[in-house]
N, C-alpha and C. Protein backbone atom coordinates (compact mmCIF):
# COMPACT_ATOMS: atom_id res chain seq x y z
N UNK A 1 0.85 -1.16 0.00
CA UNK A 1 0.00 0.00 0.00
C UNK A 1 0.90 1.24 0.00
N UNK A 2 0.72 2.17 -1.05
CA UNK A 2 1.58 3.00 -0.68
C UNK A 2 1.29 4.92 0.14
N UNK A 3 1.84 5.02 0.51
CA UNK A 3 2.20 6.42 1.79
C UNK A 3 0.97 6.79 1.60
N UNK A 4 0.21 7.19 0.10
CA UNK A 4 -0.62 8.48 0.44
C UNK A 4 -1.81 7.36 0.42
N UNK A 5 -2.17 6.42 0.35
CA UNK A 5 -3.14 5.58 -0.06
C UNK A 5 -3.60 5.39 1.55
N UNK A 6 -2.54 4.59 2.56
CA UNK A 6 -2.25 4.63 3.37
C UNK A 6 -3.16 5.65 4.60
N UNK A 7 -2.40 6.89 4.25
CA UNK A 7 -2.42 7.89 4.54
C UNK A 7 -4.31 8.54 4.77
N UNK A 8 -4.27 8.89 3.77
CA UNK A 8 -6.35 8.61 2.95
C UNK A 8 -7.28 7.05 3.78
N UNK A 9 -6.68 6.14 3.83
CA UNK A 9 -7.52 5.31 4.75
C UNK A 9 -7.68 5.51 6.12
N UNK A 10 -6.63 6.48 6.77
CA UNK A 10 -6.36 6.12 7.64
C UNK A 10 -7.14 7.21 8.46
N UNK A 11 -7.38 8.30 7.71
CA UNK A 11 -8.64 9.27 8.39
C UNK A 11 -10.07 9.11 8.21
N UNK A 12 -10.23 7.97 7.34
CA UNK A 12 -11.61 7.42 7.13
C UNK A 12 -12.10 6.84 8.69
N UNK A 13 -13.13 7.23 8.71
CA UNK A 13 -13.93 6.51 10.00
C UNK A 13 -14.11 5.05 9.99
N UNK A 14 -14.39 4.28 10.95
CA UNK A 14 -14.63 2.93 11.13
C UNK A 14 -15.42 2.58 10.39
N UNK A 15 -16.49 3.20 10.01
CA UNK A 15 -17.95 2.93 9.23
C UNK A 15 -17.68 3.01 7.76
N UNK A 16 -16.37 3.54 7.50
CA UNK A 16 -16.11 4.05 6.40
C UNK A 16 -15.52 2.92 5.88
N UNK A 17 -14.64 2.48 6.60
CA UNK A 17 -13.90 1.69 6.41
C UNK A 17 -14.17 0.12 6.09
N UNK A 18 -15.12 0.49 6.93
CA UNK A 18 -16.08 -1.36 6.77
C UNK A 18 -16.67 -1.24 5.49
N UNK A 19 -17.49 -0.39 5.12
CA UNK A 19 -17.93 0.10 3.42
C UNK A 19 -16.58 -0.48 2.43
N UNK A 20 -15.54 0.52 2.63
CA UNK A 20 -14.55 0.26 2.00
C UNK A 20 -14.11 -1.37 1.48
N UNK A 21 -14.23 -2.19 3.10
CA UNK A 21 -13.88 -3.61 2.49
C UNK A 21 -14.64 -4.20 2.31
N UNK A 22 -16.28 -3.97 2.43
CA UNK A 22 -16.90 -4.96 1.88
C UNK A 22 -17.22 -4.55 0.26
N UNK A 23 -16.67 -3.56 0.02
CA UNK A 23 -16.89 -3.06 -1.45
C UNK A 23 -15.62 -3.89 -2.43
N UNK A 24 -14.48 -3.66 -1.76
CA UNK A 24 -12.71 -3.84 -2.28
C UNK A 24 -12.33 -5.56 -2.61
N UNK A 25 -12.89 -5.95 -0.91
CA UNK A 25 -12.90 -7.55 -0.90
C UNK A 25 -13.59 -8.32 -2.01
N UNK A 26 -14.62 -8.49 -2.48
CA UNK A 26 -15.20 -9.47 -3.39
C UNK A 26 -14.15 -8.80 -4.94
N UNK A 27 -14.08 -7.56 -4.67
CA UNK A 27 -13.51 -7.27 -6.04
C UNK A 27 -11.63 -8.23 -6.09
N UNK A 28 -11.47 -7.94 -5.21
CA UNK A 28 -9.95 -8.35 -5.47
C UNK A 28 -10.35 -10.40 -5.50
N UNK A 29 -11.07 -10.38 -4.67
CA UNK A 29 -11.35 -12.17 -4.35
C UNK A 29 -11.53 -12.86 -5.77
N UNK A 30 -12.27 -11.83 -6.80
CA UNK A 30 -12.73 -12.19 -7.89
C UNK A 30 -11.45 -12.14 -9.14
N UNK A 31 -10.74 -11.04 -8.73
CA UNK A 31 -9.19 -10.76 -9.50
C UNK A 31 -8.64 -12.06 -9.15
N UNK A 32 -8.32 -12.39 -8.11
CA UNK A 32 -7.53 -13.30 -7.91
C UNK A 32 -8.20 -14.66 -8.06
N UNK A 33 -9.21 -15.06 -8.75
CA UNK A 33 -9.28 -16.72 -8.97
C UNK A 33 -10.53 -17.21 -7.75
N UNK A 34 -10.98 -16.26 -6.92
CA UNK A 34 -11.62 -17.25 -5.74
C UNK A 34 -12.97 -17.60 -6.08
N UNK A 35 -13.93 -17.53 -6.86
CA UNK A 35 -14.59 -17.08 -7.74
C UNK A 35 -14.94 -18.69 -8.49
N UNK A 36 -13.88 -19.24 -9.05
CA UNK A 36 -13.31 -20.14 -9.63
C UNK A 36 -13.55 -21.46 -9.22
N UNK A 37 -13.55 -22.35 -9.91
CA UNK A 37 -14.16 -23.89 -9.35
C UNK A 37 -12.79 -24.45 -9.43
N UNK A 38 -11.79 -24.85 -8.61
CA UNK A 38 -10.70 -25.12 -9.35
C UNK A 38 -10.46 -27.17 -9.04
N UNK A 39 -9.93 -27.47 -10.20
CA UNK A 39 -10.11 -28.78 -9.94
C UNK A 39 -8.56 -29.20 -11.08
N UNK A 40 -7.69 -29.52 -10.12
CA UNK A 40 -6.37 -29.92 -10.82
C UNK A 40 -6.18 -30.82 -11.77
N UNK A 41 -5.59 -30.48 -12.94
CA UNK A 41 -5.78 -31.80 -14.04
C UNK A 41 -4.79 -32.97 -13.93
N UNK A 42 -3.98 -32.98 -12.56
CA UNK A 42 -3.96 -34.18 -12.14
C UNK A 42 -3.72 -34.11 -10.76
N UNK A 43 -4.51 -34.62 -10.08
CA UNK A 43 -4.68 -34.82 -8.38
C UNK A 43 -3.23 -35.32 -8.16
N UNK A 44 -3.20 -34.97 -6.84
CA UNK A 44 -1.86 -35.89 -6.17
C UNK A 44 -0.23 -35.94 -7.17
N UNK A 45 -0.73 -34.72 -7.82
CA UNK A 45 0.80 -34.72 -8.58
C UNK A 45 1.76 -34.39 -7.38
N UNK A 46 3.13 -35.11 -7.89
CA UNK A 46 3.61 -36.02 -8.07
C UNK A 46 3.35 -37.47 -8.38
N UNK A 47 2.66 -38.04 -7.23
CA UNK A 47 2.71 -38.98 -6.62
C UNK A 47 2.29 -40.00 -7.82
N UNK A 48 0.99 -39.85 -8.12
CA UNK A 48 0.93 -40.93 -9.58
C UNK A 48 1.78 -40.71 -10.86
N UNK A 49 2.26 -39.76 -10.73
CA UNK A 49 2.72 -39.50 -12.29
C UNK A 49 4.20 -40.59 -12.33
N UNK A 50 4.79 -40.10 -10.93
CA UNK A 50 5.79 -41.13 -10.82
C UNK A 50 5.78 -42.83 -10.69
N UNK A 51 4.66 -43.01 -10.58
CA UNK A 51 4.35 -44.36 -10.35
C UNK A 51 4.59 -44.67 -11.79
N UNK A 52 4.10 -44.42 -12.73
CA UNK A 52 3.83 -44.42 -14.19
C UNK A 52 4.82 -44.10 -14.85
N UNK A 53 5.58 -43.27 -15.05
CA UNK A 53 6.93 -42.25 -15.47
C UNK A 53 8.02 -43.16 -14.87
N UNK A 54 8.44 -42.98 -13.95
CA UNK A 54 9.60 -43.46 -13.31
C UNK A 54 10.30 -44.84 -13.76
N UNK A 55 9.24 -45.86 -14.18
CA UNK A 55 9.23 -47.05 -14.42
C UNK A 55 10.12 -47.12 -15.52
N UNK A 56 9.27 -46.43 -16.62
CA UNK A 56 9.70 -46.22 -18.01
C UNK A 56 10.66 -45.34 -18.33
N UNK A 57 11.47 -44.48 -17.56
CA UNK A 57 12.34 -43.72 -17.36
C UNK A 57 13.83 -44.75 -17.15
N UNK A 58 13.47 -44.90 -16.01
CA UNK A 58 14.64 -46.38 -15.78
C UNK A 58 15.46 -47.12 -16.92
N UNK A 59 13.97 -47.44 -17.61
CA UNK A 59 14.04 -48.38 -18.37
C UNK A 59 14.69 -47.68 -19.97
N UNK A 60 14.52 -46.68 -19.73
CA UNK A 60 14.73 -46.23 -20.80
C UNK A 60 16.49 -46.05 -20.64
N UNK A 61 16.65 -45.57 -19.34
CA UNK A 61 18.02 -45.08 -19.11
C UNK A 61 18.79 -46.90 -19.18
N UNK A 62 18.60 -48.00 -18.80
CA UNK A 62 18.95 -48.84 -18.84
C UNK A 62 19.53 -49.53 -20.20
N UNK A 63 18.48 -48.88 -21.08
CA UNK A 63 18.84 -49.16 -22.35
C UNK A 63 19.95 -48.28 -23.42
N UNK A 64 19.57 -46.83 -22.24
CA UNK A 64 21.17 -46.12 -22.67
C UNK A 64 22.60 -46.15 -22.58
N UNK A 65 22.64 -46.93 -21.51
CA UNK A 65 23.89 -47.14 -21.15
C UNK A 65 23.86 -48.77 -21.54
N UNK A 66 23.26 -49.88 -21.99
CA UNK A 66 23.45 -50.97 -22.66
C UNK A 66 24.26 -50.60 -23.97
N UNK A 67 23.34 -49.57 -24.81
CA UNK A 67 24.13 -49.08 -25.97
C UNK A 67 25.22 -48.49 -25.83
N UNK A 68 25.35 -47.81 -25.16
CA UNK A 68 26.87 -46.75 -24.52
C UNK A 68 28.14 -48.11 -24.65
N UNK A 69 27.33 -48.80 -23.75
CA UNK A 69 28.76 -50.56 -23.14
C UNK A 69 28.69 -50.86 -24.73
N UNK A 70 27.64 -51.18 -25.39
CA UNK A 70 27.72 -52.17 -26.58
C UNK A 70 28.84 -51.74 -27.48
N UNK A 71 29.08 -49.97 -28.05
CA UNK A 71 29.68 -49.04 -28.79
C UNK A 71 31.20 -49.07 -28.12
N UNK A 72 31.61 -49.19 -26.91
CA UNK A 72 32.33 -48.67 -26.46
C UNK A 72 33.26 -50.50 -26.70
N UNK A 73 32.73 -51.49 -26.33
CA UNK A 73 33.17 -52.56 -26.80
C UNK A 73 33.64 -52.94 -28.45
């Protein structure tokens, strides 16, 4: 918040002030996403992706360094 903004709220009355945030609040709540149904397009990330990924990752790296030994022989 800056000095003069600050400054300007701060001689507003109590009554004023309550106006102020019930006017400010839904507006910013709505800026920021709260508003919003939010539903992640994958739950529990990490956790499953690695179950799935990791496997085939391995496996993949296993087969890189088979070729690496095979070339190098």
């Amino acid at each position: 918040m800056s000095a003069e903004l600050f400054d300007a709220v701060r001689k507003l009355s109590l009554a004023n002030i309550r106006g102020l945030y019930r006017e400010i609040i839904p507006i910013l709540q709505h800026l920021k996403g709260a508003n919003v149904d939010y539903r992640p397009m994958y739950p529990n990330f990490p956790k499953p992706w690695l179950k799935i990924v990791m496997p085939h990752n391995i496996h993949f790296l296993g087969d890189c360094i088979c070729a690496l030994l095979i070339n190098l022989i």
